[in-house]
C-alpha atoms as a PDB file:
ATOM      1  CA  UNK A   1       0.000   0.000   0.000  1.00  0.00           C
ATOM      2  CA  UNK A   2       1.167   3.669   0.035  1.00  0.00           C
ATOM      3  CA  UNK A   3       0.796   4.341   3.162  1.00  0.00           C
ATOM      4  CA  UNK A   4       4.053   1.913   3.653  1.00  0.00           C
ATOM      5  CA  UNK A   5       5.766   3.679   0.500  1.00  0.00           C
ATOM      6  CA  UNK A   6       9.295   5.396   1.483  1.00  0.00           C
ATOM      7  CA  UNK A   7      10.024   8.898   0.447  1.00  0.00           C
ATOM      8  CA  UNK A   8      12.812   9.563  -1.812  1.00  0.00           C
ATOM      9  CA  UNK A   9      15.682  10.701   0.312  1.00  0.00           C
ATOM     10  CA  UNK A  10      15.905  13.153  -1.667  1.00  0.00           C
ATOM     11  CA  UNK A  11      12.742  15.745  -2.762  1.00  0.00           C
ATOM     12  CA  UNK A  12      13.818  18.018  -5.448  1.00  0.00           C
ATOM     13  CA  UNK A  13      14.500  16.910  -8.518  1.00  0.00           C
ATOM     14  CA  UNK A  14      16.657  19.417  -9.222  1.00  0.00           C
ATOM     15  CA  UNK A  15      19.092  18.166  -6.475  1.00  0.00           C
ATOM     16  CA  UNK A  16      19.111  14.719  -7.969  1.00  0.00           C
ATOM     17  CA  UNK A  17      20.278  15.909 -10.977  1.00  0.00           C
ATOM     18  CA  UNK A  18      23.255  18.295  -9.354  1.00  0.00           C
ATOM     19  CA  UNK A  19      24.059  15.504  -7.274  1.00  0.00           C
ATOM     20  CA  UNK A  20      24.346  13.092 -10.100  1.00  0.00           C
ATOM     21  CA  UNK A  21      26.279  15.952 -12.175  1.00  0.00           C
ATOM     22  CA  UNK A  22      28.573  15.924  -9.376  1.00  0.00           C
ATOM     23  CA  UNK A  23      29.266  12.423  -9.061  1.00  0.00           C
ATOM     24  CA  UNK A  24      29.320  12.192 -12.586  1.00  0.00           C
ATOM     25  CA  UNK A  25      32.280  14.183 -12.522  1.00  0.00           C
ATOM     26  CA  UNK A  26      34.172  13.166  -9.990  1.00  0.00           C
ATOM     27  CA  UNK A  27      34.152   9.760 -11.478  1.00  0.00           C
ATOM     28  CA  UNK A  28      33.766   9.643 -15.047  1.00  0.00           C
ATOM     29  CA  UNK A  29      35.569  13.358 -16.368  1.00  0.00           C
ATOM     30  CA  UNK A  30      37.831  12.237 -18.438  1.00  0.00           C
ATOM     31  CA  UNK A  31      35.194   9.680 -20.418  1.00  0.00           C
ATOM     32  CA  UNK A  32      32.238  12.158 -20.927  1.00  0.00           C
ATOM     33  CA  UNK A  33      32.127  14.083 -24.218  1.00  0.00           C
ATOM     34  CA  UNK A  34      33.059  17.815 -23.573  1.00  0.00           C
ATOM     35  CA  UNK A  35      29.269  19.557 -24.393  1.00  0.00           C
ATOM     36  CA  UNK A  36      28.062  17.316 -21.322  1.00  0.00           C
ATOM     37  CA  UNK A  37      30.555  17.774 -19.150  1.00  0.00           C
ATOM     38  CA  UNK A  38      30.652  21.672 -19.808  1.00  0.00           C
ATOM     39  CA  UNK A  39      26.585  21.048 -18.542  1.00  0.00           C
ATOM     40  CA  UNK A  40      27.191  18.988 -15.927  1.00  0.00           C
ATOM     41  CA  UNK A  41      29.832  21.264 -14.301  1.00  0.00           C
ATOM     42  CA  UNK A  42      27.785  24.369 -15.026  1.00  0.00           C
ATOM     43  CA  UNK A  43      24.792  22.367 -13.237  1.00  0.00           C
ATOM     44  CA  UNK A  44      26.647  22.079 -10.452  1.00  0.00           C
ATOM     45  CA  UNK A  45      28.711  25.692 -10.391  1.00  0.00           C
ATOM     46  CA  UNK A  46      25.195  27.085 -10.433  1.00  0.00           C
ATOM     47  CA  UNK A  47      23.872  25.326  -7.535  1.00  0.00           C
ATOM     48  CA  UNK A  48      27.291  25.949  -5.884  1.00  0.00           C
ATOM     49  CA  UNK A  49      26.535  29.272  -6.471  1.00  0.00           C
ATOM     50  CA  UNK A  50      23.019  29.622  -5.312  1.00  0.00           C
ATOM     51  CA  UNK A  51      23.974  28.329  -1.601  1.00  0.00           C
ATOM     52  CA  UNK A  52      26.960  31.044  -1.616  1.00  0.00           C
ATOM     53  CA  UNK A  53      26.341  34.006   0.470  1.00  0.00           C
ATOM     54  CA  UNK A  54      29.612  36.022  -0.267  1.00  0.00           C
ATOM     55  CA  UNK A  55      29.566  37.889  -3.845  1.00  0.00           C
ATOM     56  CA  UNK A  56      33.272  37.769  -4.718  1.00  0.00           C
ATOM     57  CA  UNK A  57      33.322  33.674  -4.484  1.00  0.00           C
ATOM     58  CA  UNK A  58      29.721  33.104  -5.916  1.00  0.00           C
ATOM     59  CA  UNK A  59      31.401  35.237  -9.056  1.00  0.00           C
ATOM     60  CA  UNK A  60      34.581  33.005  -8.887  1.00  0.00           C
ATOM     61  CA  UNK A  61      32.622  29.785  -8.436  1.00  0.00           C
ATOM     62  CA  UNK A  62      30.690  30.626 -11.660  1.00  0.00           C
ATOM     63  CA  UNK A  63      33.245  31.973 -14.101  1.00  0.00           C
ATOM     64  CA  UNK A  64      35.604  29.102 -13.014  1.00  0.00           C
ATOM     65  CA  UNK A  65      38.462  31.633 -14.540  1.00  0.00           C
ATOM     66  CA  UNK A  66      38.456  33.191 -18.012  1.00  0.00           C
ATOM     67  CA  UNK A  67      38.947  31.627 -21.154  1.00  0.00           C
ATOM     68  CA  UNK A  68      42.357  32.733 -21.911  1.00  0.00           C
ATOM     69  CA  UNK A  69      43.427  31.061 -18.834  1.00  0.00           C
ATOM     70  CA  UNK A  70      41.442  28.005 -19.048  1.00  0.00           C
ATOM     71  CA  UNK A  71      38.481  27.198 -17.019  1.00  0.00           C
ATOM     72  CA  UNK A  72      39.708  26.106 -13.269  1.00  0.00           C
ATOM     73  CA  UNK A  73      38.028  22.802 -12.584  1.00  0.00           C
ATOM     74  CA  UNK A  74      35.910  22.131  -9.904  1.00  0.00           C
ATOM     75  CA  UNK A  75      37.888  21.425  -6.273  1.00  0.00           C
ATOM     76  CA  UNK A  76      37.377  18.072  -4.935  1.00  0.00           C
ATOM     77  CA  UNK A  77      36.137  20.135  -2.082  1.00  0.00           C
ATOM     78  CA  UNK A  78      32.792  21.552  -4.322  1.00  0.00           C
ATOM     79  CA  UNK A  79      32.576  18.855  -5.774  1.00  0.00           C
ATOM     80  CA  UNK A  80      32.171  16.882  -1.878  1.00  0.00           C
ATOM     81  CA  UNK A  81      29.836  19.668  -1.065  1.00  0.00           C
ATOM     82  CA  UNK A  82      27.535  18.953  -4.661  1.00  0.00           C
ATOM     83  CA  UNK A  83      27.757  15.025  -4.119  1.00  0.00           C
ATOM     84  CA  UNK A  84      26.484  15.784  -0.500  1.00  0.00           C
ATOM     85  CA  UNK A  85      23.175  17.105  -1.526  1.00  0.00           C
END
């Protein structure tokens, strides 16, 4: 019956989807073809972002560097905090 169903553990969809971005990534970056990882890692720069409360890193944490420098990866760190979701 439902009454016995149990709840996702986790509620948002939206999470889900960072969280499996993130895990994607940490696992699998050098195997996934460059337009999805370039959306997975903006999936999860943008929810990295969105729990930021200081300007200067949520700027950082969403540029990633500029393009004549190359794109800075994710740190293992952000990456912890997206697969932690």
């Amino acid at each position: 019956p439902d009454s016995l169903r149990v709840p996702p553990v986790i509620d948002d969809p939206h999470l889900g989807h960072v969280k499996s971005c993130a895990i994607a990534l940490v696992k699998w970056r050098d195997n996934i073809p460059a337009d999805k990882l370039e959306r997975y890692e903006r999936e999860v720069r943008e929810y990295l972002a969105s729990i930021c409360d200081n300007e200067e890193e949520k700027e950082s944490i969403l540029n990633g560097g500029t393009a004549e420098e190359g794109r800075r990866q994710l740190t293992k760190a952000q990456l912890q905090t997206a697969c932690g979701v």
